[in-house]
Protein backbone atom coordinates (compact mmCIF):
# COMPACT_ATOMS: atom_id res chain seq x y z
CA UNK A 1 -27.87 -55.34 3.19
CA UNK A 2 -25.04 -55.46 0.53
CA UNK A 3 -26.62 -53.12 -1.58
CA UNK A 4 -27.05 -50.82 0.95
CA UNK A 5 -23.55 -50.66 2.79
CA UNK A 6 -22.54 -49.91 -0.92
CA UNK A 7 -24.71 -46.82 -1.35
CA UNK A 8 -23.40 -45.79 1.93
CA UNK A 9 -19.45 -46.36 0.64
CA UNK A 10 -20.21 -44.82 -2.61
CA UNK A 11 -22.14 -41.84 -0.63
CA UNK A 12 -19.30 -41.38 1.78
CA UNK A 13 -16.17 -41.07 -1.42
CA UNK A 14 -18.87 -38.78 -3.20
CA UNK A 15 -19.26 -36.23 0.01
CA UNK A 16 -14.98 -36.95 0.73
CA UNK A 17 -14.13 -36.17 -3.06
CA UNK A 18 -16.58 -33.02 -2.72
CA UNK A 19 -15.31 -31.69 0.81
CA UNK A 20 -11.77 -32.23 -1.09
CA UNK A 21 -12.61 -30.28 -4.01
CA UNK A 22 -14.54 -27.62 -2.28
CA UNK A 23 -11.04 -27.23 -0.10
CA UNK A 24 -8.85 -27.00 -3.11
CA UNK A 25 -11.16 -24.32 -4.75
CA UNK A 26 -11.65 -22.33 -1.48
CA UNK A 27 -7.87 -22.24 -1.33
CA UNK A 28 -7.92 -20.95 -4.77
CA UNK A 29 -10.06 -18.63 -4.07
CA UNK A 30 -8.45 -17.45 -1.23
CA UNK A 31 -5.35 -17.11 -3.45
CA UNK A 32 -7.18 -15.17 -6.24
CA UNK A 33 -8.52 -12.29 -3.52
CA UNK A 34 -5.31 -11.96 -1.72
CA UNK A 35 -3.74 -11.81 -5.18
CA UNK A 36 -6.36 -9.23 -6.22
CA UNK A 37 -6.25 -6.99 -2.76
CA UNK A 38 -2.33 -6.43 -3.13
CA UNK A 39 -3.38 -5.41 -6.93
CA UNK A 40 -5.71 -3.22 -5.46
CA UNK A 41 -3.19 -1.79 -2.93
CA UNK A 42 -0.63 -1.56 -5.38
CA UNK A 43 -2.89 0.72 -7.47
CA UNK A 44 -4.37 2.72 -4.46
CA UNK A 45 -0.17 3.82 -3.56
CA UNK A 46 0.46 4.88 -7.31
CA UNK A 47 -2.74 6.79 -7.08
CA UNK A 48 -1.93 8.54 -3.64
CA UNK A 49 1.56 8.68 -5.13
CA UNK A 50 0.38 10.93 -8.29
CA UNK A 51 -2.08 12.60 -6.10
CA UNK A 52 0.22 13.69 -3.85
CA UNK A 53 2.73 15.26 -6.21
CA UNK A 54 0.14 16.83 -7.90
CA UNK A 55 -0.98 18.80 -4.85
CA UNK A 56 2.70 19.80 -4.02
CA UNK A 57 2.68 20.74 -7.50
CA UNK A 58 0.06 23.22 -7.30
CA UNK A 59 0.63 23.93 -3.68
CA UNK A 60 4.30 25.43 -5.02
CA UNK A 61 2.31 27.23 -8.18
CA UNK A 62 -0.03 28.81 -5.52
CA UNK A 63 3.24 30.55 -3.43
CA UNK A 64 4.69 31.04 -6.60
CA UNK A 65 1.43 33.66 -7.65
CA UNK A 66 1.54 34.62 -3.91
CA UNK A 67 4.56 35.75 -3.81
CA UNK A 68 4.51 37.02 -7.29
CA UNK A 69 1.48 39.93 -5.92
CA UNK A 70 3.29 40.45 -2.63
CA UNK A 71 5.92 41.65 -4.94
CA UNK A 72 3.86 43.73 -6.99
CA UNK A 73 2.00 44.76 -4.31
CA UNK A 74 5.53 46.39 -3.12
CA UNK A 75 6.35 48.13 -6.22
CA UNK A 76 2.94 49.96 -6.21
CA UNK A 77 3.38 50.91 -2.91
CA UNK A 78 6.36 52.55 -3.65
CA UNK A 79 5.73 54.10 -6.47
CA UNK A 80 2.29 55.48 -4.87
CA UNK A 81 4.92 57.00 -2.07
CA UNK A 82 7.64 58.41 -4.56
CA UNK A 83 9.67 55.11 -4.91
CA UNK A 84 13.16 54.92 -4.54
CA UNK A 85 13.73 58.26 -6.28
CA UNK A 86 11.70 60.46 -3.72
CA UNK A 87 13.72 58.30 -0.87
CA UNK A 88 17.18 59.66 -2.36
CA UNK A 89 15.85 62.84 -3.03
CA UNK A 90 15.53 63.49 0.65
C-alpha cells in the first residue's frame, strides 16, 4: 500500500505542476495575442489614416480638373457668342 499512496502523491504534484504551468503559459499567451491585436490595430489606423488622405487628396485633384473645364467650358462659350468684345460692342 506504501508504494501505491506514493504513485498517487507523485501523480497528484505531476498533474498540480502541469495545471500550474499550463496556467502560466495560457496567461502568456493571452498576453502575446492581446499584445499582437493592438499591433494589429495600431497598423489598421495608420493604414485608414494614409488611405484616407489619399482619397481627399485625389478627391481635391478631381474638383481641381472639374473646375478647371467648367472654366474652359466658359471661355468657349463666349468666344463661340462674340465674347466680351461683341458684349461691349452693343
Amino acid at each position: 500500500m506504501g508504494r501505491n499512496l506514493f504513485g498517487c502523491f507523485m501523480l497528484g504534484v505531476g498533474v498540480g505542476a502541469g495545471m500550474v504551468v499550463a496556467a502560466q503559459m495560457g496567461k502568456q499567451s493571452r498576453q502575446r495575442l492581446r499584445g499582437r491585436a493592438g499591433e494589429g490595430s495600431n497598423y489598421l489606423k495608420q493604414r485608414g489614416a494614409a488611405l484616407s488622405d489619399s482619397a481627399a487628396n485625389l478627391v481635391g485633384k478631381g474638383k481641381k480638373a472639374t473646375e478647371r473645364r467648367l472654366d474652359e467650358e466658359s471661355l468657349q462659350r463666349m468666344e463661340g457668342e462674340g465674347g466680351c468684345e461683341q458684349a461691349v460692342l452693343r
